[in-house]
PDB file of N, CA and C in Angstrom:
ATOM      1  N   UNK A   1       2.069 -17.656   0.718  1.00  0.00           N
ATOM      2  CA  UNK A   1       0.625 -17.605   0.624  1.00  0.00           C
ATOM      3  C   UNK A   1       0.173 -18.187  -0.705  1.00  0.00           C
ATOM      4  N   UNK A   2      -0.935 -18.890  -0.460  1.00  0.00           N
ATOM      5  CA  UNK A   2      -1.502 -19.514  -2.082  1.00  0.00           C
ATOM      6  C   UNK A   2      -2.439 -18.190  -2.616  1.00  0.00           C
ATOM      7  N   UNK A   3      -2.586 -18.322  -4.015  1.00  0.00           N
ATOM      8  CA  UNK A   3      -3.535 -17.706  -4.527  1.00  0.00           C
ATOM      9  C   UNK A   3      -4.753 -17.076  -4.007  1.00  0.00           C
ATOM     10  N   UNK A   4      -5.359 -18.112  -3.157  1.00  0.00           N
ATOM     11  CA  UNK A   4      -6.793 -18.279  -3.026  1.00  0.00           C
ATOM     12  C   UNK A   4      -6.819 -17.405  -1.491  1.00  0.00           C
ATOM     13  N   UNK A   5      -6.090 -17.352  -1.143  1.00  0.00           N
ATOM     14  CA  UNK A   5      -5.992 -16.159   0.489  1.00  0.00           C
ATOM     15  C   UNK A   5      -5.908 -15.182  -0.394  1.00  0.00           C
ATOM     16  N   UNK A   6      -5.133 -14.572  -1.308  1.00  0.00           N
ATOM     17  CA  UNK A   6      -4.602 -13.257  -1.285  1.00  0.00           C
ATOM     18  C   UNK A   6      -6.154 -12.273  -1.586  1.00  0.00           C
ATOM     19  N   UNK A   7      -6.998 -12.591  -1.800  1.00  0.00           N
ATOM     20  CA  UNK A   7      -8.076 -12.020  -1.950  1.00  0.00           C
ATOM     21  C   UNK A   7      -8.951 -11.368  -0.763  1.00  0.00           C
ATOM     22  N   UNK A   8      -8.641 -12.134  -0.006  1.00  0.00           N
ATOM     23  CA  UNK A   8      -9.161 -12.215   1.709  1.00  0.00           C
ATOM     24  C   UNK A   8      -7.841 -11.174   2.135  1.00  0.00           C
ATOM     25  N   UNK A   9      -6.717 -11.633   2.083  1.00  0.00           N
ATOM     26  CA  UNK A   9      -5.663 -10.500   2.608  1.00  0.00           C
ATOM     27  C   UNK A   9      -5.802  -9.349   2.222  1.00  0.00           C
ATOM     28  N   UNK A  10      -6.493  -9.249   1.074  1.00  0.00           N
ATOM     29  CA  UNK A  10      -6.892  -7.630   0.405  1.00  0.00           C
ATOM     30  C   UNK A  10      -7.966  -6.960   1.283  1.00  0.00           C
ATOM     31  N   UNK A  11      -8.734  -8.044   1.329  1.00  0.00           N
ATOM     32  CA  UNK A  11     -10.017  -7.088   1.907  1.00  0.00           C
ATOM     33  C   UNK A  11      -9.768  -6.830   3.285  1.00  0.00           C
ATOM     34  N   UNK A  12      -8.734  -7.830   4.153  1.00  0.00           N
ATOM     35  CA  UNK A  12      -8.855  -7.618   5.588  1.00  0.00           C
ATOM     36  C   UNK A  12      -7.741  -6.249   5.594  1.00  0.00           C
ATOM     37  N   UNK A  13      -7.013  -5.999   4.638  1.00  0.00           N
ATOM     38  CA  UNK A  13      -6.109  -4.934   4.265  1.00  0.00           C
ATOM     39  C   UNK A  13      -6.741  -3.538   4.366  1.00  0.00           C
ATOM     40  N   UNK A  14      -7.792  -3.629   3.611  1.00  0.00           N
ATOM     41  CA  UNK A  14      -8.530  -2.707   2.907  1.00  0.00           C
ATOM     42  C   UNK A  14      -9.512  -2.384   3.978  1.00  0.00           C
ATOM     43  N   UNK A  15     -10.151  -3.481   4.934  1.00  0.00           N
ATOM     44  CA  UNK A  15     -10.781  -3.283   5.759  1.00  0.00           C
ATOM     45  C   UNK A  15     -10.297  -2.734   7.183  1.00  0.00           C
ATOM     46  N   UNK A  16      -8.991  -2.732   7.664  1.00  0.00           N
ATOM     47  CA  UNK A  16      -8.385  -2.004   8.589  1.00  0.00           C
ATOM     48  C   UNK A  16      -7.985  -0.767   8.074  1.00  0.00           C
ATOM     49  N   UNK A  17      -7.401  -0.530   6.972  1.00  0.00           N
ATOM     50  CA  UNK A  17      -7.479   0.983   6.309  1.00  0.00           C
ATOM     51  C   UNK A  17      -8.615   1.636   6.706  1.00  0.00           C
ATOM     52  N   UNK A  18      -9.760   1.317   6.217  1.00  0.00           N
ATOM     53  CA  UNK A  18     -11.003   1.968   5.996  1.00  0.00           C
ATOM     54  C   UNK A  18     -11.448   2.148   7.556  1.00  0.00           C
ATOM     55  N   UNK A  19     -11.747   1.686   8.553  1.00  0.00           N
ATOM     56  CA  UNK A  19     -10.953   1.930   9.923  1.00  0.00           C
ATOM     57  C   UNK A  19     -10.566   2.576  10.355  1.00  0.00           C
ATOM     58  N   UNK A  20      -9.404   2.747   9.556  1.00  0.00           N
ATOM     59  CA  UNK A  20      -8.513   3.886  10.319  1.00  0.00           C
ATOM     60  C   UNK A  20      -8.531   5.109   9.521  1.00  0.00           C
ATOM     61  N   UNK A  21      -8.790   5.485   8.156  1.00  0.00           N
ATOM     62  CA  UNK A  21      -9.300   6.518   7.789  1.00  0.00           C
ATOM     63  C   UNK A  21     -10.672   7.239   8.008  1.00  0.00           C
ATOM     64  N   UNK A  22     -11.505   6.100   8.560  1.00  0.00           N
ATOM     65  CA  UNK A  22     -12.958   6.520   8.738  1.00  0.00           C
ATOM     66  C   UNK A  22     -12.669   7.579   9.975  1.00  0.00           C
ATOM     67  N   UNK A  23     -11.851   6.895  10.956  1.00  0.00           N
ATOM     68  CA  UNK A  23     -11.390   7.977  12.468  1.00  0.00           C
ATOM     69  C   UNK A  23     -10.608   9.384  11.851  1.00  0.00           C
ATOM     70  N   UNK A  24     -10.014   9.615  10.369  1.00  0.00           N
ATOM     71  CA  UNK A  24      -9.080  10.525  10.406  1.00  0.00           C
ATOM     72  C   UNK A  24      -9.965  11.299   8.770  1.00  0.00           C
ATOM     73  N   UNK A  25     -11.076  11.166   8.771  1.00  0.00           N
ATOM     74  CA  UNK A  25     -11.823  11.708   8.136  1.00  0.00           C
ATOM     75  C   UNK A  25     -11.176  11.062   6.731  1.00  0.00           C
ATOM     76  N   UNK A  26     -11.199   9.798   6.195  1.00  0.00           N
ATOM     77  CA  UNK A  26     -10.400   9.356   4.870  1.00  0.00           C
ATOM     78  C   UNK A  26     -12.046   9.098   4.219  1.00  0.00           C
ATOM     79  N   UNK A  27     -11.767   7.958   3.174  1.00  0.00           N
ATOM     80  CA  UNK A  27     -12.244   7.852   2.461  1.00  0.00           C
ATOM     81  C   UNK A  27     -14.109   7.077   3.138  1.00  0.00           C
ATOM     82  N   UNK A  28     -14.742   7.506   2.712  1.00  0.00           N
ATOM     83  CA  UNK A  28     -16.431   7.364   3.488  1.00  0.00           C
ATOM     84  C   UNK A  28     -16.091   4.746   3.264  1.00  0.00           C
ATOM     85  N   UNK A  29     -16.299   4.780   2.396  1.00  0.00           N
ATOM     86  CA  UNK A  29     -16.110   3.071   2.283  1.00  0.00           C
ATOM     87  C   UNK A  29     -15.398   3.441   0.774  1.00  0.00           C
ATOM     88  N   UNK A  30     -14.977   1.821   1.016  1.00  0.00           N
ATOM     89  CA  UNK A  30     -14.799   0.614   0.254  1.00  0.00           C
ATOM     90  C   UNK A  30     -15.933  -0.151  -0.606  1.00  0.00           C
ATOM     91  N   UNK A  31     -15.745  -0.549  -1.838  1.00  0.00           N
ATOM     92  CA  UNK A  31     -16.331  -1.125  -2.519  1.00  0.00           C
ATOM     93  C   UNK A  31     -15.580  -2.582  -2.976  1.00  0.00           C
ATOM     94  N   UNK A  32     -15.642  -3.949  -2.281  1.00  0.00           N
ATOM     95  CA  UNK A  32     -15.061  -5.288  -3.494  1.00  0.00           C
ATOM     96  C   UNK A  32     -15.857  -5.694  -4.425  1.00  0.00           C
ATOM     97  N   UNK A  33     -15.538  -6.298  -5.484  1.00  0.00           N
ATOM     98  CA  UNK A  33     -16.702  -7.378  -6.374  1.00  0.00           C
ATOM     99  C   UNK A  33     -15.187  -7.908  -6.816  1.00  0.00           C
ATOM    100  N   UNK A  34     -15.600  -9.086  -7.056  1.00  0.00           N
ATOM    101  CA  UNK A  34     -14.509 -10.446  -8.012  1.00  0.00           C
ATOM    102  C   UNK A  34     -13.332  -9.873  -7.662  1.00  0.00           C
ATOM    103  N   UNK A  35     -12.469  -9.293  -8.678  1.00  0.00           N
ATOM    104  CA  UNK A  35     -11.205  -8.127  -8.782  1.00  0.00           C
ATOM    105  C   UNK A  35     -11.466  -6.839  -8.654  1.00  0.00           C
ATOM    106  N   UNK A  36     -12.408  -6.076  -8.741  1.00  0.00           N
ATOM    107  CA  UNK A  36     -12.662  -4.785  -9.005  1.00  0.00           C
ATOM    108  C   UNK A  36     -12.579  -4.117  -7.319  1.00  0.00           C
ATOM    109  N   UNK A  37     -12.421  -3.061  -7.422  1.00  0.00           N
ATOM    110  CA  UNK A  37     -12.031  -2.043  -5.898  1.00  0.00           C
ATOM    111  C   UNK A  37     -12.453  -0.748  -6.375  1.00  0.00           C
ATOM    112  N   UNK A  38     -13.713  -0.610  -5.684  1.00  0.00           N
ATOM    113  CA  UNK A  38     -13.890   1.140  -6.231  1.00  0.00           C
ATOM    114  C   UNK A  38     -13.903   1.586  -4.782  1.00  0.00           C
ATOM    115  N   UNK A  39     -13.022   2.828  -4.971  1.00  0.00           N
ATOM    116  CA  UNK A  39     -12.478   3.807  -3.450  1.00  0.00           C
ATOM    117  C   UNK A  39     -13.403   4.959  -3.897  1.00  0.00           C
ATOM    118  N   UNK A  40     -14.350   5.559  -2.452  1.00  0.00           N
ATOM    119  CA  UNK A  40     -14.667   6.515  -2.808  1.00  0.00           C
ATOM    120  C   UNK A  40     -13.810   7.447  -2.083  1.00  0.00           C
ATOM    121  N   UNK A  41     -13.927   8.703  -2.184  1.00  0.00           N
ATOM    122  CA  UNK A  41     -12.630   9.508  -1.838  1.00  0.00           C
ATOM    123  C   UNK A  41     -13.294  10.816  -1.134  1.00  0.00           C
ATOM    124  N   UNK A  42     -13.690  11.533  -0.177  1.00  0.00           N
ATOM    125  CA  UNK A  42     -14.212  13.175  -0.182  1.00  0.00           C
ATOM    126  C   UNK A  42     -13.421  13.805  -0.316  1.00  0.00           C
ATOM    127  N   UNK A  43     -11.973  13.904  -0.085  1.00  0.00           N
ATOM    128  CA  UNK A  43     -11.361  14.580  -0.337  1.00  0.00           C
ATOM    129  C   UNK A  43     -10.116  14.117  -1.112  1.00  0.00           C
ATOM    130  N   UNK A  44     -10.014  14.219  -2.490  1.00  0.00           N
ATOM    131  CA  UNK A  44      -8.985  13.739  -3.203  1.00  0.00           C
ATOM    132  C   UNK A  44      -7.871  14.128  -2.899  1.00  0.00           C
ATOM    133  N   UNK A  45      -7.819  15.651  -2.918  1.00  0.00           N
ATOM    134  CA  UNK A  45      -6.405  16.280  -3.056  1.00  0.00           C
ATOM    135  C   UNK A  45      -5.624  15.519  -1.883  1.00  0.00           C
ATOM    136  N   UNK A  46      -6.328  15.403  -0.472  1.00  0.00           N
ATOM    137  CA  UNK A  46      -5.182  14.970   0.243  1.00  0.00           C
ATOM    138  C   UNK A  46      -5.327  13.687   0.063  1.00  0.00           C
ATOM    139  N   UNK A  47      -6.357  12.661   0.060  1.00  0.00           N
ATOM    140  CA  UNK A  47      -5.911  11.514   0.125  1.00  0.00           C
ATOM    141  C   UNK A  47      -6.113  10.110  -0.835  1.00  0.00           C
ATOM    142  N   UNK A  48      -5.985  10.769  -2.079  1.00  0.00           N
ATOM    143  CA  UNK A  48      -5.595  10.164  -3.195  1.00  0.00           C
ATOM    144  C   UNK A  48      -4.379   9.381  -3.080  1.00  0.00           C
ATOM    145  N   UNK A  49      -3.189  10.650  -2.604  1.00  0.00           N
ATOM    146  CA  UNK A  49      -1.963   9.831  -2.292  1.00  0.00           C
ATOM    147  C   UNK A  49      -1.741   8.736  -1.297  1.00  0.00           C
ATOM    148  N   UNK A  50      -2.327   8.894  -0.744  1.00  0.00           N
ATOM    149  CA  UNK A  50      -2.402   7.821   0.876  1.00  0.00           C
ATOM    150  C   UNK A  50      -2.696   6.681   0.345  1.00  0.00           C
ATOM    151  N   UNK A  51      -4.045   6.770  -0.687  1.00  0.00           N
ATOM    152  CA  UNK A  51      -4.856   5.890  -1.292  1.00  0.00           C
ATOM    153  C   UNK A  51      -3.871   4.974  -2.213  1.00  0.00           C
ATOM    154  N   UNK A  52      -3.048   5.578  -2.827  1.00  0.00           N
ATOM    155  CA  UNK A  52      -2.134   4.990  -3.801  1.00  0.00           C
ATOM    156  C   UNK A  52      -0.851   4.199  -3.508  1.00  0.00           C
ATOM    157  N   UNK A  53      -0.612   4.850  -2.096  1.00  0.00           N
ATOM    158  CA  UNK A  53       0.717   4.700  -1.378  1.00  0.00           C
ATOM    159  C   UNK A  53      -0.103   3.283  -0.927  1.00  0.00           C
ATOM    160  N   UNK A  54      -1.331   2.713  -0.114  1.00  0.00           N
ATOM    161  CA  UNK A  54      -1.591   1.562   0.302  1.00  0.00           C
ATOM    162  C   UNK A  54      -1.694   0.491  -0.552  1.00  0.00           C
ATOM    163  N   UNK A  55      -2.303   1.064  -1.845  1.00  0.00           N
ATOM    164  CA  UNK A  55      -2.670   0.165  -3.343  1.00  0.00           C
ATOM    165  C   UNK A  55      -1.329  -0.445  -3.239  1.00  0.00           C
ATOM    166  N   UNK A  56      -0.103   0.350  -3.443  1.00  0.00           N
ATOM    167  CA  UNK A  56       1.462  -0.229  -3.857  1.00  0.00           C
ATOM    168  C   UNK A  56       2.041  -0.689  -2.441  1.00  0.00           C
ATOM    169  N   UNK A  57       1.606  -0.519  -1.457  1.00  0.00           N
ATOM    170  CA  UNK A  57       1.826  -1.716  -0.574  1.00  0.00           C
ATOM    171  C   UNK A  57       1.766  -2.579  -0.506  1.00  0.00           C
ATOM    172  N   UNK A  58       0.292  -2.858  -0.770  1.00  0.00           N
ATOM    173  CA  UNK A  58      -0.531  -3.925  -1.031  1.00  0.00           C
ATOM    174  C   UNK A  58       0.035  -5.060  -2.159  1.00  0.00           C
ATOM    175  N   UNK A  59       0.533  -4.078  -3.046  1.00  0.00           N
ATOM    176  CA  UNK A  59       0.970  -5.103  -4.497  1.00  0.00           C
ATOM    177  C   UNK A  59       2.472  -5.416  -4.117  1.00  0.00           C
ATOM    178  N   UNK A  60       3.308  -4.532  -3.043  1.00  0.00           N
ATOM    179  CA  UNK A  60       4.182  -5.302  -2.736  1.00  0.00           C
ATOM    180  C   UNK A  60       4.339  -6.522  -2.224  1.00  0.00           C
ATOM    181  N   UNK A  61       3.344  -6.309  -0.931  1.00  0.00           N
ATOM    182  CA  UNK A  61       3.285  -7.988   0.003  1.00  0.00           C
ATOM    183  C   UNK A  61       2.582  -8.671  -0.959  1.00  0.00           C
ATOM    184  N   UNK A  62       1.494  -8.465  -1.513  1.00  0.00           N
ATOM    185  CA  UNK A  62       0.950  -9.550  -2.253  1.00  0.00           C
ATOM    186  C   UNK A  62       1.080 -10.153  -3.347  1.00  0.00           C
ATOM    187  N   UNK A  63       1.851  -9.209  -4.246  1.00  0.00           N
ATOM    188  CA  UNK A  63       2.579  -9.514  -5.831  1.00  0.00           C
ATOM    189  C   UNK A  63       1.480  -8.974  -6.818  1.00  0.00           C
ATOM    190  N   UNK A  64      -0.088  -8.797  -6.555  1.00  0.00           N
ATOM    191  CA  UNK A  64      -0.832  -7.646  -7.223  1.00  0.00           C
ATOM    192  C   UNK A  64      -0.267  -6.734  -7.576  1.00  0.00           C
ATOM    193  N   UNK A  65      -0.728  -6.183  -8.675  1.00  0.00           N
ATOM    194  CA  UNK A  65      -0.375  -4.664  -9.414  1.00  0.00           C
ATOM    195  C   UNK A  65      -1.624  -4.203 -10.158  1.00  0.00           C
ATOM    196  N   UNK A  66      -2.088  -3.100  -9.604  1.00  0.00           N
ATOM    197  CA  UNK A  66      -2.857  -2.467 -10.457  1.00  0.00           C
ATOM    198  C   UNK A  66      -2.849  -2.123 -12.202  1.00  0.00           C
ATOM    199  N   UNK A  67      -3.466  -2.282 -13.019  1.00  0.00           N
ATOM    200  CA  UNK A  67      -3.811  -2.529 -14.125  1.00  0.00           C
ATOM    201  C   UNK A  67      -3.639  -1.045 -14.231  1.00  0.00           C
ATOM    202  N   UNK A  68      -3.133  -0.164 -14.263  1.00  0.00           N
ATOM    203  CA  UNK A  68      -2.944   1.910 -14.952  1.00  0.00           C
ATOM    204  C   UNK A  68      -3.707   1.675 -16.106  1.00  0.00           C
ATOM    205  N   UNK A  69      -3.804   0.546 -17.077  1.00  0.00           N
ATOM    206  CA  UNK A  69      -4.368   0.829 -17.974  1.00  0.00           C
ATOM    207  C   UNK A  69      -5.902   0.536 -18.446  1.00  0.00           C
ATOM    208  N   UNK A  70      -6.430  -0.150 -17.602  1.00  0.00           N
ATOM    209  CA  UNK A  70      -7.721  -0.528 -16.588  1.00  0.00           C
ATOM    210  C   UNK A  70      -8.177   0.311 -15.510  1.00  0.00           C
ATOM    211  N   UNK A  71      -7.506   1.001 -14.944  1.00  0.00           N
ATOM    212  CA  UNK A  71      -7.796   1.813 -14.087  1.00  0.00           C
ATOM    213  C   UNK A  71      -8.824   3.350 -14.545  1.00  0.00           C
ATOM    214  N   UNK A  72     -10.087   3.796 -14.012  1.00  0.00           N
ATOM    215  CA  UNK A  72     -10.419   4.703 -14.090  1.00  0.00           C
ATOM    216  C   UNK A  72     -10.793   5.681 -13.067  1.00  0.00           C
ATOM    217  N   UNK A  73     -10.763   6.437 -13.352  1.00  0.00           N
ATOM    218  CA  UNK A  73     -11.292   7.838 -12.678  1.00  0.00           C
ATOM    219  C   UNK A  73     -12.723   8.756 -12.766  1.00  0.00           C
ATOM    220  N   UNK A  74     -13.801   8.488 -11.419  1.00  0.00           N
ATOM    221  CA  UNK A  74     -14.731   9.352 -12.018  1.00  0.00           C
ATOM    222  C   UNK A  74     -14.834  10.140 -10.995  1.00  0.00           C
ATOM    223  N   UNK A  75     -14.357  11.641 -11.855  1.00  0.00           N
ATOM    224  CA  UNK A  75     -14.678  12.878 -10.850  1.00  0.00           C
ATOM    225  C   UNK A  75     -15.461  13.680 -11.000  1.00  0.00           C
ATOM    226  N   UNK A  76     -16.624  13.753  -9.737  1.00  0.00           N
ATOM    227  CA  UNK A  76     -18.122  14.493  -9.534  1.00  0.00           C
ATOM    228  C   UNK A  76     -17.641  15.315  -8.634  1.00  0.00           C
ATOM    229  N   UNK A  77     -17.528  16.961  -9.563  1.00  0.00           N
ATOM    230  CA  UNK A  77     -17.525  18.131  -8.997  1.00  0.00           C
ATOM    231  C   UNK A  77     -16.125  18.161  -8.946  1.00  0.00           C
ATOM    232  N   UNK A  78     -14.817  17.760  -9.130  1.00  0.00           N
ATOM    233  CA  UNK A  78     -13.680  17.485  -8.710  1.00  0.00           C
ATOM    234  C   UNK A  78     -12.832  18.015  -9.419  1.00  0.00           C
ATOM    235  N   UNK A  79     -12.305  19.436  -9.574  1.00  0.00           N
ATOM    236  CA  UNK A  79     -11.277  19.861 -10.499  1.00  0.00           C
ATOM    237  C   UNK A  79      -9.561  19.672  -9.459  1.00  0.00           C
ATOM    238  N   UNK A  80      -8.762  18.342  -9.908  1.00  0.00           N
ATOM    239  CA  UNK A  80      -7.503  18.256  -9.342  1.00  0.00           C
ATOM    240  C   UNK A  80      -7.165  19.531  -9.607  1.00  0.00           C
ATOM    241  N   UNK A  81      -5.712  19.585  -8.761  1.00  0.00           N
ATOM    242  CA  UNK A  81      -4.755  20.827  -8.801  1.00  0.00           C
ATOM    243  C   UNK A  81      -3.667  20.297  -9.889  1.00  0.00           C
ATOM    244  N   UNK A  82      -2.943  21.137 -10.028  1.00  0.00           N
ATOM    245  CA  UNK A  82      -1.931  21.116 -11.150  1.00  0.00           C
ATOM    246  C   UNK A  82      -1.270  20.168 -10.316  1.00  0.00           C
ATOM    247  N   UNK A  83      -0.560  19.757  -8.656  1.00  0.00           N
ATOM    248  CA  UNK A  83      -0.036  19.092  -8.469  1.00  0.00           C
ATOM    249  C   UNK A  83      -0.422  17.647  -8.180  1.00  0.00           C
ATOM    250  N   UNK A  84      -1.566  17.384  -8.622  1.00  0.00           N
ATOM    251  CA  UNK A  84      -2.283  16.177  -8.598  1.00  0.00           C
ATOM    252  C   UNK A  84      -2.019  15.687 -10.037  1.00  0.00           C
ATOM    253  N   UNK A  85      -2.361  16.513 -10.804  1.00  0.00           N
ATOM    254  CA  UNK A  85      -2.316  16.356 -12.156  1.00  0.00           C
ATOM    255  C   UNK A  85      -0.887  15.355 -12.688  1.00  0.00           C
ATOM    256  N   UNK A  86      -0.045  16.582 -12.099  1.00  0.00           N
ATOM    257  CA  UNK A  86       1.259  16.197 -12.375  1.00  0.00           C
ATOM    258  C   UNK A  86       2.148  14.974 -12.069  1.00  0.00           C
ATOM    259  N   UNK A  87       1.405  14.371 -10.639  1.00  0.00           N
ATOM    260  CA  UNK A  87       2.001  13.247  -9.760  1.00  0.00           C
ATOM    261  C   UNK A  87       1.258  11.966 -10.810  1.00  0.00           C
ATOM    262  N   UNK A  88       0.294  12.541 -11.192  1.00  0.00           N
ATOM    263  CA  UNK A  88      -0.528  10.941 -11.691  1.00  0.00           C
ATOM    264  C   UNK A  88      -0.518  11.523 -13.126  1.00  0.00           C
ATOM    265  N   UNK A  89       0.372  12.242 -13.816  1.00  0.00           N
ATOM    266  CA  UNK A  89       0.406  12.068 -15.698  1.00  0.00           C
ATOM    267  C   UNK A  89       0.840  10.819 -16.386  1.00  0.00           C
ATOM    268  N   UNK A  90      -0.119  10.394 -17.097  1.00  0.00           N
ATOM    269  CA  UNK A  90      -0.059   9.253 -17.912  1.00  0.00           C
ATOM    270  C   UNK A  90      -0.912   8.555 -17.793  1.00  0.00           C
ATOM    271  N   UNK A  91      -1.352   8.424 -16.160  1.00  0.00           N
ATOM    272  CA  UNK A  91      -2.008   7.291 -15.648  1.00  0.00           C
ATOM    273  C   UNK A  91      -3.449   7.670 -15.694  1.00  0.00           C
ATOM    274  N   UNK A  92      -4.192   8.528 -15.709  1.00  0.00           N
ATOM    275  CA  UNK A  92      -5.414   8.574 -15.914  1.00  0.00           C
ATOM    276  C   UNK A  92      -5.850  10.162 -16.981  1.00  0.00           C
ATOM    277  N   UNK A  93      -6.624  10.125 -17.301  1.00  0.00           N
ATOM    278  CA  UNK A  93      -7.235  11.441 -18.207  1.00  0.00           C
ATOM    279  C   UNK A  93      -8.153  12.142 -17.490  1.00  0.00           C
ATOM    280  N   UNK A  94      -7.445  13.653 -17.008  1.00  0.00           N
ATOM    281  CA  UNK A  94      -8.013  14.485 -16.150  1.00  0.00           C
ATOM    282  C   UNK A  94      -9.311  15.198 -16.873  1.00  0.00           C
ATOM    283  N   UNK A  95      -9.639  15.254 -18.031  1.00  0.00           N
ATOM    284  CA  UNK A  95      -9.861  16.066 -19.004  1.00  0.00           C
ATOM    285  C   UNK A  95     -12.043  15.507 -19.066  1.00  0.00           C
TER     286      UNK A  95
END
């Protein structure tokens, strides 16, 4: 694949996800602009991981990798559990 698809492979990626989580109560939409991907989430605890597990799919077939150090987190009303906490330490500031 050239460069210039893999952007389109994201979204048609992202757009059958969203699909199929919309039927299994996942995430409400998707957000693209340029590079940027904002996921909204209703329910983190369970499907944060799902969410993360597709991100690193994604960067497998496509050779993308999320930026951890670019990456943020905004949580409205949202206190993770200790085992959320624990799976994603380093990578974002729960605090």
């Amino acid at each position: 694949m050239t460069n210039h698809i893999l952007p389109h492979f994201c979204f048609l990626y992202l757009s059958i996800y969203k699909t199929k989580r919309r039927n299994n109560r996942g995430p409400p939409w998707v957000a693209l602009f340029a590079d940027d991907i904002l996921i909204f989430l209703t329910n983190p605890t369970e499907s944060l991981s799902n969410v993360m597990r597709l991100l690193d799919d994604y960067g497998f077939l496509s050779g993308y990798k999320i930026n951890i150090n670019k990456t943020q987190v905004l949580k409205l009303n949202y206190h993770p559990t200790t085992k959320i906490k624990n799976a994603y330490t380093g990578k974002w500031n729960w605090d």
